[in-house]
N, C-alpha and C. Protein backbone atom coordinates (compact mmCIF):
# COMPACT_ATOMS: atom_id res chain seq x y z
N UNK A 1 138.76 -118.11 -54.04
CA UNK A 1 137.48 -117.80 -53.46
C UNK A 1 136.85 -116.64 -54.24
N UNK A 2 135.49 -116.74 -54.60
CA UNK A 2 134.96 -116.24 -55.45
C UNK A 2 134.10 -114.57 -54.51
N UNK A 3 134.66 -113.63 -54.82
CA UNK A 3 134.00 -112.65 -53.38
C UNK A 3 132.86 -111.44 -54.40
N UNK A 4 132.56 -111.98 -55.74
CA UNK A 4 131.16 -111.50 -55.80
C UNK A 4 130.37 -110.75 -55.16
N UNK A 5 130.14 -109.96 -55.12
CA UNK A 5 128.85 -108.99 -54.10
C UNK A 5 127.65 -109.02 -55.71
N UNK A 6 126.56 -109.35 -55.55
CA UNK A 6 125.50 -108.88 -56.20
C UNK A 6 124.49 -107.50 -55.63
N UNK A 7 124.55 -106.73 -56.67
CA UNK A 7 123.68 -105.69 -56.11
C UNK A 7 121.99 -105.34 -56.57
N UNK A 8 121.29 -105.35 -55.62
CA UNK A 8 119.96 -105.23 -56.40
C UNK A 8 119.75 -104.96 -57.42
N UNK A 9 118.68 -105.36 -57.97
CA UNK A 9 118.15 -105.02 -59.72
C UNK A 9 117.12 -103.83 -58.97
N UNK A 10 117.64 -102.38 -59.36
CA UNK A 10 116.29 -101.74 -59.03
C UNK A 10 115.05 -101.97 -59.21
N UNK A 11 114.91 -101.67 -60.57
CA UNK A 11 113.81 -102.14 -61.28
C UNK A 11 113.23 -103.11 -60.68
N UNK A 12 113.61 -104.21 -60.35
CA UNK A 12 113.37 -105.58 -59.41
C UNK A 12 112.04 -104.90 -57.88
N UNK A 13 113.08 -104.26 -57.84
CA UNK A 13 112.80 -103.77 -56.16
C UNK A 13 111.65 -102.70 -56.08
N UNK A 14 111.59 -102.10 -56.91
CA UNK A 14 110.42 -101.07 -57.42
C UNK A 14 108.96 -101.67 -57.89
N UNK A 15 109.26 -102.69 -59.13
CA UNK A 15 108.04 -103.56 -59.34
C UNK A 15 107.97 -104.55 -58.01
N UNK A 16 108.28 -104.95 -56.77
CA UNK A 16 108.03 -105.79 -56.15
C UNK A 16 107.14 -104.80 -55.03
N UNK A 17 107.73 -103.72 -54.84
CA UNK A 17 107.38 -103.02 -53.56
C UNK A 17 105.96 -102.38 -54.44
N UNK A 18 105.79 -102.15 -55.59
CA UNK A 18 104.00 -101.74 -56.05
C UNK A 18 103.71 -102.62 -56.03
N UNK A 19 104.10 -103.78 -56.16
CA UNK A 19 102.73 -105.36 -56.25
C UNK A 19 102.43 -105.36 -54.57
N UNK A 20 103.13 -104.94 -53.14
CA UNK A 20 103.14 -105.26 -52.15
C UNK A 20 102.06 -104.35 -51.64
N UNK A 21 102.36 -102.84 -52.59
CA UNK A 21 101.44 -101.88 -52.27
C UNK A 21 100.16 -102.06 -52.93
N UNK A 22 99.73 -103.09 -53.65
CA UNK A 22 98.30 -103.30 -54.69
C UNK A 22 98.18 -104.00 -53.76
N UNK A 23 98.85 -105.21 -53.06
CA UNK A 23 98.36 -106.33 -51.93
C UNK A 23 97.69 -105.36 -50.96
N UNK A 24 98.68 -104.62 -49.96
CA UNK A 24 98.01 -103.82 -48.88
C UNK A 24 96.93 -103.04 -49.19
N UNK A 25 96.78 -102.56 -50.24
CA UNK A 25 95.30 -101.51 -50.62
C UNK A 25 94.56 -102.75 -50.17
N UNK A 26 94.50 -104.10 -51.04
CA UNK A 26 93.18 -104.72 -51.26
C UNK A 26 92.96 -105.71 -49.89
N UNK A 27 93.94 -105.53 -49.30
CA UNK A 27 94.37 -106.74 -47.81
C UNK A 27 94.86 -107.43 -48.12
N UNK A 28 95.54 -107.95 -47.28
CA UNK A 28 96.79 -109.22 -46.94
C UNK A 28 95.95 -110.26 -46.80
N UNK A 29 96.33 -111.74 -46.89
CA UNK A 29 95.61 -112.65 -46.70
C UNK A 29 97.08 -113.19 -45.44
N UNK A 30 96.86 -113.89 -44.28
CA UNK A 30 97.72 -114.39 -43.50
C UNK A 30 99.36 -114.91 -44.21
N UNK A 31 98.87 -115.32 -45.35
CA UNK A 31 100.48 -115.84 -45.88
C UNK A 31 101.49 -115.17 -46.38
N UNK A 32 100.34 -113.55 -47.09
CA UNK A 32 100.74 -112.51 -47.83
C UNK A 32 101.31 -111.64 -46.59
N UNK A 33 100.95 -111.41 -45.86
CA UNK A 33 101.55 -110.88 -44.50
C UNK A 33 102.96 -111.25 -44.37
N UNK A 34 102.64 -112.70 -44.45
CA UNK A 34 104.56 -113.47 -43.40
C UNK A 34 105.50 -113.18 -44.81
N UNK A 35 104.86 -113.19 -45.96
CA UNK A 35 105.75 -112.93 -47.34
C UNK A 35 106.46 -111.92 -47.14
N UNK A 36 105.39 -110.85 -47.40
CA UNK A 36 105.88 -109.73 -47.05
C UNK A 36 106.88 -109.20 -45.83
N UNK A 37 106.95 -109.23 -44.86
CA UNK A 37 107.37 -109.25 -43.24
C UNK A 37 109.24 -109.75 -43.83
N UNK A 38 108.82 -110.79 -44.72
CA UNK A 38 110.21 -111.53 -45.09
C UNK A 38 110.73 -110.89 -46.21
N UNK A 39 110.17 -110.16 -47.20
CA UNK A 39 110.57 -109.36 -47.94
C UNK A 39 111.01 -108.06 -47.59
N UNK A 40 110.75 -107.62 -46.42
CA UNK A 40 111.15 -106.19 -46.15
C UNK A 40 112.10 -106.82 -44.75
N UNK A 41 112.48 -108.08 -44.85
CA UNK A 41 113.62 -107.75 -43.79
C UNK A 41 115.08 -108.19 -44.84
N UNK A 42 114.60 -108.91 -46.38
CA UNK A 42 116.01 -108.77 -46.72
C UNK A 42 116.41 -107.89 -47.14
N UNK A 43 116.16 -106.50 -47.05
CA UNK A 43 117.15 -106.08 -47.15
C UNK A 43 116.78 -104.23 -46.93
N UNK A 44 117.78 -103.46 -46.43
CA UNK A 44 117.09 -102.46 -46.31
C UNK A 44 116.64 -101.70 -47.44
N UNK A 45 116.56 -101.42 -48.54
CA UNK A 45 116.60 -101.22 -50.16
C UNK A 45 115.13 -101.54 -49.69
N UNK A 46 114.74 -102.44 -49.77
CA UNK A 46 113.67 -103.40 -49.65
C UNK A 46 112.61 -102.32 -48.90
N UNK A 47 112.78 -101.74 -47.61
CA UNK A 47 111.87 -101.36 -46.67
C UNK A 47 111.98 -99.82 -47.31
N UNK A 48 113.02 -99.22 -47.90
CA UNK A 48 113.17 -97.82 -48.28
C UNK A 48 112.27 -97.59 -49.52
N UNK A 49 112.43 -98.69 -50.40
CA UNK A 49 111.35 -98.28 -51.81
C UNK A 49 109.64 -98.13 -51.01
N UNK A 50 109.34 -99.45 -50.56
CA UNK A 50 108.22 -99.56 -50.32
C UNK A 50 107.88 -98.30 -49.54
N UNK A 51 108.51 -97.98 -48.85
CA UNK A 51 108.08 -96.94 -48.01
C UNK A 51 107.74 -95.19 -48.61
N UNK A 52 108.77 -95.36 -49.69
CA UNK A 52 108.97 -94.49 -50.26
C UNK A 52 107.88 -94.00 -51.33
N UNK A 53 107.39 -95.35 -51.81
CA UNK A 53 106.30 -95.53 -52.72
C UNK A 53 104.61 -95.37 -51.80
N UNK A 54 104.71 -95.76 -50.77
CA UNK A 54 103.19 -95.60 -50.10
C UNK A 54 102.96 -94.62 -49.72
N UNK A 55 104.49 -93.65 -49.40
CA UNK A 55 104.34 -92.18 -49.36
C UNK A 55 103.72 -91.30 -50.67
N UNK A 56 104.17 -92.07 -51.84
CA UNK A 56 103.95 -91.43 -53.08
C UNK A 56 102.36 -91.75 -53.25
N UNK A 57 101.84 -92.87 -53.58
CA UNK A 57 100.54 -93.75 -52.87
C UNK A 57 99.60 -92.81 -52.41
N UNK A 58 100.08 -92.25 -50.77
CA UNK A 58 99.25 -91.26 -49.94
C UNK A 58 98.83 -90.47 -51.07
N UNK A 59 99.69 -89.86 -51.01
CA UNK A 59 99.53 -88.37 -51.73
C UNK A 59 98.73 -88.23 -52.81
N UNK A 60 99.13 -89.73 -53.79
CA UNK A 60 97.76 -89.24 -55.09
C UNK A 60 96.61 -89.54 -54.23
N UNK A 61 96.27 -90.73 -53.47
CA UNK A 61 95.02 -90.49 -53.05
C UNK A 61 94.61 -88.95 -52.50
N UNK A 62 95.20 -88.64 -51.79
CA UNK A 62 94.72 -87.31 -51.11
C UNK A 62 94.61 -86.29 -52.34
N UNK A 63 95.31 -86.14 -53.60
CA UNK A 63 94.99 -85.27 -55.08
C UNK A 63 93.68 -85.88 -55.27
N UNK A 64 93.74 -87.11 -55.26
CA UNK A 64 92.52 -87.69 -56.31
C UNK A 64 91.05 -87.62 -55.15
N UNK A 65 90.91 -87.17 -53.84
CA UNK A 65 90.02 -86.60 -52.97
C UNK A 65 89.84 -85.47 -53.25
N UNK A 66 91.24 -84.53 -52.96
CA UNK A 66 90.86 -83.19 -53.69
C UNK A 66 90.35 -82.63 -55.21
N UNK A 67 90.44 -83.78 -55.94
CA UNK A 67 90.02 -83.25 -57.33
C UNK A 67 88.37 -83.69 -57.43
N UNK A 68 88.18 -84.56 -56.40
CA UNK A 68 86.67 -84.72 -56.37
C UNK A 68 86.27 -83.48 -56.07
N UNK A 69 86.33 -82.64 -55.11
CA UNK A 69 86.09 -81.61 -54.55
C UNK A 69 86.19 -80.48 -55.65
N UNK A 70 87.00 -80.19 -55.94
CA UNK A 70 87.29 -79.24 -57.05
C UNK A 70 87.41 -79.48 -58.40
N UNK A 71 86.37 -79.71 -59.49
CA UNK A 71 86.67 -80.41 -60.69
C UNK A 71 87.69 -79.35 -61.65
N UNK A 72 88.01 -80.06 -62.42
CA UNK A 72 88.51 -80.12 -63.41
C UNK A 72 87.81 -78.71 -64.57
N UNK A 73 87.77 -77.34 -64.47
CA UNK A 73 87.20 -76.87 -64.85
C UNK A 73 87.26 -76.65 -66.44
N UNK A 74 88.22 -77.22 -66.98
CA UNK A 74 88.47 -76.97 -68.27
C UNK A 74 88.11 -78.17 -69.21
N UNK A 75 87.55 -79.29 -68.03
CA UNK A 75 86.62 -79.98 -68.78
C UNK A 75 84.90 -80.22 -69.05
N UNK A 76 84.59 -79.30 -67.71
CA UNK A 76 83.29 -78.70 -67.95
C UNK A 76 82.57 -78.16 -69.47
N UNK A 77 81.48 -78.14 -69.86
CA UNK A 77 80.69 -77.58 -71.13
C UNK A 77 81.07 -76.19 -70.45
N UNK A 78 81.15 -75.25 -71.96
CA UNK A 78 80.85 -74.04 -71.93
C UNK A 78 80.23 -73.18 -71.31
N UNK A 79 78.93 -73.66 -70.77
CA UNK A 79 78.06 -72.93 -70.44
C UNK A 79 78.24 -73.10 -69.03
N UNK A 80 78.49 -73.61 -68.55
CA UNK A 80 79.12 -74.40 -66.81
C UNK A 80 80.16 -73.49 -66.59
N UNK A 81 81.14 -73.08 -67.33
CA UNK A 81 82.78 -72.33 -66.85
C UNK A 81 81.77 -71.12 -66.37
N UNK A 82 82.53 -70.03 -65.45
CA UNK A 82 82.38 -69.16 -64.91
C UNK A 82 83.38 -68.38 -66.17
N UNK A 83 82.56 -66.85 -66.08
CA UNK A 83 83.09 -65.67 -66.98
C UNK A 83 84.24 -64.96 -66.03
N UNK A 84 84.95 -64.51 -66.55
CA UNK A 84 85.95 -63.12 -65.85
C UNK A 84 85.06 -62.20 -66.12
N UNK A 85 84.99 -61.65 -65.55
CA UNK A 85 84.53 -60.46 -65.67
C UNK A 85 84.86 -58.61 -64.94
């Protein structure tokens, strides 16, 4: 009897859980839903990346809000920077 255990391909599990997270930004369509639902119950690996990644996700959005707010001052023209003085 052949007692094999296969263990995830990370890599696998990482590119699957950002394509899931490009789906949810843009919406689920009903089928993409039940896919998904079935992808995060095989396995717990499965529910820990994704989760792990929409946390990561949040956060640049919330940088990339705050950098609207506060530009980038060192890419401003010259005459735009503020002096020390």
């Amino acid at each position: 009897m052949n007692k094999i255990h296969e263990f995830p391909n990370q890599d696998k599990v990482h590119s699957e859980a950002g394509e899931w997270l490009a789906k949810l930004d843009r919406g689920l369509s009903d089928d993409e839903r039940v896919n998904l639902q079935k992808w995060l119950f095989e396995s717990k690996e499965n529910r820990t990346v994704l989760f792990n990644m929409a946390e990561l996700w949040d956060r640049m959005d919330s940088l990339s809000r705050l950098s609207d707010l506060f530009p980038d001052v060192s890419r401003q023209p010259p005459w735009m920077r503020r002096t020390r003085g």
